[in-house]
Protein backbone atom coordinates (compact mmCIF):
# COMPACT_ATOMS: atom_id res chain seq x y z
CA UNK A 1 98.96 24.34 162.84
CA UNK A 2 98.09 21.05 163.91
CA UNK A 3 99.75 18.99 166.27
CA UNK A 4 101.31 16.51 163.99
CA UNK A 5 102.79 18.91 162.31
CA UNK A 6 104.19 20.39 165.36
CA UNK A 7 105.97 17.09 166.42
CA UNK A 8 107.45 16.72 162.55
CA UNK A 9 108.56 20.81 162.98
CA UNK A 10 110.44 20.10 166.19
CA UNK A 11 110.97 23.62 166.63
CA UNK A 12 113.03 24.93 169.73
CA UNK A 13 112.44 21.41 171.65
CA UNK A 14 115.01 21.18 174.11
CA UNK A 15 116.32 17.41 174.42
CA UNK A 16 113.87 16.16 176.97
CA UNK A 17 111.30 17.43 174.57
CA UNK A 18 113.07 15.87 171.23
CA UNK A 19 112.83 12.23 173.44
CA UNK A 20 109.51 12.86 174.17
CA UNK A 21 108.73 13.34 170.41
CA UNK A 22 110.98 10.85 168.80
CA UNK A 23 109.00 8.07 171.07
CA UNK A 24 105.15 9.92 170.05
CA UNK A 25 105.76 9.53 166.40
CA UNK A 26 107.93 6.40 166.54
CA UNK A 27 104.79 4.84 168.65
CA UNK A 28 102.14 6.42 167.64
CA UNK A 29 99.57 3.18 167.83
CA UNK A 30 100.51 3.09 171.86
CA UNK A 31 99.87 6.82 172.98
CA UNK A 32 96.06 6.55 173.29
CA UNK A 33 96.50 3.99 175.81
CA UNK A 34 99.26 5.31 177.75
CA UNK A 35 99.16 8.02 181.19
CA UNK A 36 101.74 11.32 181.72
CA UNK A 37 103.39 8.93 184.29
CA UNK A 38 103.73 5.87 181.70
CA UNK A 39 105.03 8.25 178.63
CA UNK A 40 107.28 10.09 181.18
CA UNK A 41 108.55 6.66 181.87
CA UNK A 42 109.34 5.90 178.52
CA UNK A 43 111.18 9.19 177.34
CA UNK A 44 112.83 8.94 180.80
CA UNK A 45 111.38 12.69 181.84
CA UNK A 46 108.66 12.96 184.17
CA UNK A 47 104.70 13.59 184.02
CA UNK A 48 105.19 17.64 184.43
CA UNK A 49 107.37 17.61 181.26
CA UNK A 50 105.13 15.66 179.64
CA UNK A 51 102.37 18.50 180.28
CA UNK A 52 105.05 20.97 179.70
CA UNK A 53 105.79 19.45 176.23
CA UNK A 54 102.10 18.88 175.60
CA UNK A 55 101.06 23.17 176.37
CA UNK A 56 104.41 24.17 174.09
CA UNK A 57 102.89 22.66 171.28
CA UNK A 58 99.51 24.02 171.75
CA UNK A 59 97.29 21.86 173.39
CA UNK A 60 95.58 22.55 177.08
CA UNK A 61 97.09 19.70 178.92
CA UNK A 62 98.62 15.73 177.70
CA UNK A 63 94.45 14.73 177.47
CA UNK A 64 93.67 17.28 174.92
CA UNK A 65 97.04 16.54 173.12
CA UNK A 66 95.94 12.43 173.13
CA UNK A 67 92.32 13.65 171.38
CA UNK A 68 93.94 16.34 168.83
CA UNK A 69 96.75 13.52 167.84
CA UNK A 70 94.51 10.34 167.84
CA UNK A 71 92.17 13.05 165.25
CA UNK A 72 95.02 13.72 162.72
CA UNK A 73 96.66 10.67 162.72
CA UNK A 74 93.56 8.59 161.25
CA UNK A 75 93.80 9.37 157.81
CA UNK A 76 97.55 9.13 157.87
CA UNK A 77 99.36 5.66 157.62
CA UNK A 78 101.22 4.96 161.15
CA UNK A 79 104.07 3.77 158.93
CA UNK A 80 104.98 6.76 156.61
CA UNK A 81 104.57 9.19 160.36
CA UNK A 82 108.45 9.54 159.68
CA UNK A 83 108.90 8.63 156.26
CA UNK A 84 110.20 11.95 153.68
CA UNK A 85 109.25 10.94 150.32
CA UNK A 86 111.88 12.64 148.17
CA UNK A 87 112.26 13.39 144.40
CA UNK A 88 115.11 11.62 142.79
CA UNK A 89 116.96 10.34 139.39
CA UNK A 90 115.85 7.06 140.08
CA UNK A 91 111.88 8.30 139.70
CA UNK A 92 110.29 6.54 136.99
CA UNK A 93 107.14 7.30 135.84
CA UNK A 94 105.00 5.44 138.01
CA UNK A 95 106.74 6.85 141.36
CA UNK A 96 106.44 9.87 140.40
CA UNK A 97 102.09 9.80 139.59
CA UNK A 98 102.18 7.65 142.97
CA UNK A 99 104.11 10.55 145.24
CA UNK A 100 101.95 13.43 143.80
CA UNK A 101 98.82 11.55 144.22
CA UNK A 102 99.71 10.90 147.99
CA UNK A 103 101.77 14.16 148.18
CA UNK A 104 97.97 16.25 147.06
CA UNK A 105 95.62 13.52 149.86
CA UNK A 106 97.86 14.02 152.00
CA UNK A 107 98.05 17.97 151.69
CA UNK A 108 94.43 18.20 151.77
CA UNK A 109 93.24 16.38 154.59
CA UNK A 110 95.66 18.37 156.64
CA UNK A 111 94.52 21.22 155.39
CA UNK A 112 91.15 20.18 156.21
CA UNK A 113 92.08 19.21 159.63
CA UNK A 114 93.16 23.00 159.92
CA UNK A 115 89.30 24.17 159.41
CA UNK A 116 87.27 25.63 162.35
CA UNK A 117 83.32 25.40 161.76
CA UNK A 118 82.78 28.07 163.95
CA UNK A 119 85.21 30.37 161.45
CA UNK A 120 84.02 29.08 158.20
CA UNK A 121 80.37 29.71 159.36
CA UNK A 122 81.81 33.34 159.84
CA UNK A 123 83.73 33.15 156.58
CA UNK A 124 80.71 32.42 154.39
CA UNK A 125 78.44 35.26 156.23
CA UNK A 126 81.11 37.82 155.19
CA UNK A 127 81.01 36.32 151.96
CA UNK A 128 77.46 36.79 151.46
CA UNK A 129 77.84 40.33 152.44
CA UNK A 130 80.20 41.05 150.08
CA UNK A 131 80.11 42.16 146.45
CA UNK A 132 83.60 42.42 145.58
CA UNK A 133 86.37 40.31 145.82
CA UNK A 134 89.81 41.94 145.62
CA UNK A 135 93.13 39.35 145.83
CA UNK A 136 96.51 40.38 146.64
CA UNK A 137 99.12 38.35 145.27
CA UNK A 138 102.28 37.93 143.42
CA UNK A 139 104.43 34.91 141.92
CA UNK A 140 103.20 31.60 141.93
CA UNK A 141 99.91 32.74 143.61
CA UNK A 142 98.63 34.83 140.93
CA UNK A 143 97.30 31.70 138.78
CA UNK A 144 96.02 30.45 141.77
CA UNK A 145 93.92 33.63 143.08
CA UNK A 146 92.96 34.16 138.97
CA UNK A 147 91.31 30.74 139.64
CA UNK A 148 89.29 31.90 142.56
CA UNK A 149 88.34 34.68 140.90
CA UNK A 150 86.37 32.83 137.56
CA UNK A 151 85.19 30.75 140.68
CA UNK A 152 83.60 33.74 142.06
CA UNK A 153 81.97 35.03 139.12
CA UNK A 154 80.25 32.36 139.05
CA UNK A 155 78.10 33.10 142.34
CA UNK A 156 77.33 36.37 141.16
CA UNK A 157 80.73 38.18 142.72
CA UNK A 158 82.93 40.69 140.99
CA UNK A 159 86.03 39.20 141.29
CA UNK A 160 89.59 40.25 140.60
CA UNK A 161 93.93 39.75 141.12
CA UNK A 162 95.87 42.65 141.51
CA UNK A 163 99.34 41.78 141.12
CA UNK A 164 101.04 45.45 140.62
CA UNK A 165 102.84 46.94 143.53
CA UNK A 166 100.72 50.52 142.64
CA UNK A 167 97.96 49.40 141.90
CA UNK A 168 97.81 47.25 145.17
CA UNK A 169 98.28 50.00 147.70
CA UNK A 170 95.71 52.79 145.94
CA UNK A 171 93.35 49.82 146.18
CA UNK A 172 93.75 49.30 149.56
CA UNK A 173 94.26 53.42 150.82
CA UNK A 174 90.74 53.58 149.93
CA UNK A 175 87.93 53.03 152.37
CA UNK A 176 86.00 50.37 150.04
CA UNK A 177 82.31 49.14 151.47
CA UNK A 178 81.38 45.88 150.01
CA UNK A 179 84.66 44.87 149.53
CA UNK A 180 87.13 41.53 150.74
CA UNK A 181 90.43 41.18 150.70
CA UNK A 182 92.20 38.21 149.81
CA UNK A 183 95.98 38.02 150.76
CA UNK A 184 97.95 34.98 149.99
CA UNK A 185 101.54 34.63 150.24
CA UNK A 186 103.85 31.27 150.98
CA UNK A 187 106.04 32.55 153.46
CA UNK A 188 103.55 35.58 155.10
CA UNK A 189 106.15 38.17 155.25
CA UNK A 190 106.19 39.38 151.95
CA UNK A 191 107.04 43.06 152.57
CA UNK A 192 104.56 44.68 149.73
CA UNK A 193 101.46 42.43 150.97
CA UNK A 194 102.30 43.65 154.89
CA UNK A 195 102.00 46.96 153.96
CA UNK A 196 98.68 46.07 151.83
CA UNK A 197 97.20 44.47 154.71
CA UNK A 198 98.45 47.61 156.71
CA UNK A 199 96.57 49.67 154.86
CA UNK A 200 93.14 47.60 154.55
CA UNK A 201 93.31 47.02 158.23
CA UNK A 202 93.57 51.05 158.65
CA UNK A 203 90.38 51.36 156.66
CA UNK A 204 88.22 48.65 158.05
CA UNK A 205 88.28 46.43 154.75
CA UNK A 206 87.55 42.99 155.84
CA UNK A 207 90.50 41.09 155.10
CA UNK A 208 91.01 37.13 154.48
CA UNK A 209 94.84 36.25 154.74
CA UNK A 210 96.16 32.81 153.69
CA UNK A 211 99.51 31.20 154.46
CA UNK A 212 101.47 28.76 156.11
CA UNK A 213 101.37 30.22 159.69
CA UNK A 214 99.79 32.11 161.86
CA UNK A 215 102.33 33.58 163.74
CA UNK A 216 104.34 34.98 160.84
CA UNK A 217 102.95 39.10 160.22
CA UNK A 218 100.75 38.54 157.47
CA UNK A 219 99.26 35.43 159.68
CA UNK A 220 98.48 38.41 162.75
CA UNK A 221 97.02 41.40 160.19
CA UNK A 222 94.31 39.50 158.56
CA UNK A 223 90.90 39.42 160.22
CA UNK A 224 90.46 35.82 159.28
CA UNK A 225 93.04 33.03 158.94
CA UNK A 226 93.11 30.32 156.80
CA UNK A 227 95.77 28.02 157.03
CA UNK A 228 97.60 26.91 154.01
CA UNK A 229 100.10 24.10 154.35
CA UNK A 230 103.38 23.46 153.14
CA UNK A 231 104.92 20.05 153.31
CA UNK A 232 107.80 18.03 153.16
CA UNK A 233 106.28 14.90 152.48
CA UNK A 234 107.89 14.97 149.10
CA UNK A 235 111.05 16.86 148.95
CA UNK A 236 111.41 19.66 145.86
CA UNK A 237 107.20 19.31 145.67
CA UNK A 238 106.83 22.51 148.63
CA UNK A 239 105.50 24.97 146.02
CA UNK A 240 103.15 22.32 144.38
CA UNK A 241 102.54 21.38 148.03
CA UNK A 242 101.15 24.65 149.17
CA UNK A 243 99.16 25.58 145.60
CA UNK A 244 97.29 22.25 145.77
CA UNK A 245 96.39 23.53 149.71
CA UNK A 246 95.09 27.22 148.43
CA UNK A 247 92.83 26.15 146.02
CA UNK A 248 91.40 23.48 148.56
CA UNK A 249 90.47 26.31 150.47
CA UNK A 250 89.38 28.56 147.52
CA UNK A 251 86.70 25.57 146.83
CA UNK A 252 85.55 25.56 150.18
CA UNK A 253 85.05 29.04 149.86
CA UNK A 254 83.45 29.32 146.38
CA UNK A 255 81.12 26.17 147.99
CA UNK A 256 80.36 28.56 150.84
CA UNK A 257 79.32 31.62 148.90
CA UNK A 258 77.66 29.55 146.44
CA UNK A 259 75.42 28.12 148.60
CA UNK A 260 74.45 31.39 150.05
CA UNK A 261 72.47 31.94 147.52
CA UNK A 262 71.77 28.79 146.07
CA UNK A 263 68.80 29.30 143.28
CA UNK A 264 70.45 33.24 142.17
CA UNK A 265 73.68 31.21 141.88
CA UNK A 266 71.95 27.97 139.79
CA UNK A 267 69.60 30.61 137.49
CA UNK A 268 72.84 32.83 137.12
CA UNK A 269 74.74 29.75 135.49
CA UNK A 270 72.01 28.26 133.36
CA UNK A 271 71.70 31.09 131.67
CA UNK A 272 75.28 31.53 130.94
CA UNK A 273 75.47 27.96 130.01
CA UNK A 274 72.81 28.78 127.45
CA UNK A 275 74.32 31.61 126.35
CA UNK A 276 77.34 29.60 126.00
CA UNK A 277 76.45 26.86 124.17
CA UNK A 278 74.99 29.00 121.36
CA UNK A 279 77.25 31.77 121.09
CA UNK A 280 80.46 31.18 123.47
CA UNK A 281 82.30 28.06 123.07
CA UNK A 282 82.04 27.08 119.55
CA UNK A 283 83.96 28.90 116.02
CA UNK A 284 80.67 30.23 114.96
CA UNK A 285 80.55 31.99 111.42
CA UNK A 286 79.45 35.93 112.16
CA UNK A 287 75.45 36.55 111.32
């Protein structure tokens, strides 16, 4: 989770700590050019609680905070740092395109922010490896992984959602070679996926888990992580919020393994487009 997102949390700050964040995203044009001892000043707390603060949110020290926050906060209006855009009666129709336009940037470029080379380079070799894709999901995410899935057909994978509770766990009680998982889930506790992912970390199938935070269980059983963000830029827009996040990610992904094998891929889809165009996707009287 990025720092930003941290500060707008405010999660078990203790009052010293809420001062010290109040002033960072009130001010958030002057904290480049200020020292522990000048910040400390101005939250009236002192340069070891600025450190403190800075190490709580997960950053090394108040230097590697400055670099991580001046990084996230350049796509991002200084003026709206604090604003909640909410849903309301008063909407017309125009609000409403304007607030999911910036709602979807918005949720993208953090999620972007959230990507590690290093892992995706890691991602895409385990990818390549890999013939099937299996996601676990239920709710709201099963559109979303069926999505994924036509996406990975498409570079040669076999692809598919498994959204019953049986079918889920004799999936994963089986030692599978060639095989990823894909776990998403909103809130990463969902107790059916945990004992999924249970089960596929038991026998050694590579596992991909995306959701909202690391530290929740799912977040800790997956051998990868991919962040998925929810938001409360625009209040009652969470759920839209965190489906516009997971198929960012899923076209990273498909971009990853397509590239993998770049001409297989191309050749693979030209001659389903041909096939298509003659036989697929037009009312065609039988011969």
């Amino acid at each position: 989770m990025g720092v930003l997102k941290e500060l707008q949390k405010s999660e078990g700050f203790t009052e010293g700590e809420l001062s010290i964040c109040s002033f960072i995203l009130k001010n958030p044009e002057k904290i480049a050019g200020m020292s522990t001892r000048d910040l400390g000043m101005a939250t009236f707390t002192s340069k070891a609680a600025i450190t403190r603060f800075c190490r709580k949110i997960g950053c090394d020290g108040y230097n590697d905070f400055k670099l991580k926050f001046a990084s996230e906060i350049k796509s991002i209006n200084l003026n709206d740092l604090e604003e909640q855009s909410e849903l309301s009666e008063r909407d017309n129709i125009v609000s409403i395109i304007n607030k999911v336009s910036e709602l979807q940037r918005k949720v993208i470029e953090e999620t972007k922010q959230e990507f590690s080379l290093e892992q995706l380079v890691r991602i895409g070799n385990i990818l390549e490896q890999t013939e099937y894709i299996d996601f676990y999901v239920y709710d709201m995410n099963v559109n979303i992984a069926q999505y994924g899935c036509n996406q990975l057909f498409h570079c040669g994978k076999i692809a598919n959602t498994y959204i019953a509770t049986n079918v889920q766990q004799l999936l994963a009680l089986r030692k599978l070679e060639k095989h990823l998982a894909i776990i998403i889930s909103n809130t990463g506790e969902n107790s059916r996926l945990i004992e999924v992912a249970k089960s596929l970390k038991k026998n050694k199938v590579k596992t991909i888990v995306i959701t909202a935070d690391r530290k929740t269980t799912l977040g800790q059983l997956g051998d990868e992580f991919l962040h998925a963000v929810t938001t409360e830029y625009v209040e009652g827009l969470q759920i839209s919020a965190f489906s516009t996040s997971v198929k960012y990610i899923l076209d990273v992904l498909f971009c990853l393994t397509f590239t993998k094998q770049f001409e297989t891929n191309l050749q693979l889809n030209r001659s389903y487009e041909k096939i298509g165009k003659s036989k697929l996707w037009a009312l065609l009287p039988d011969m």
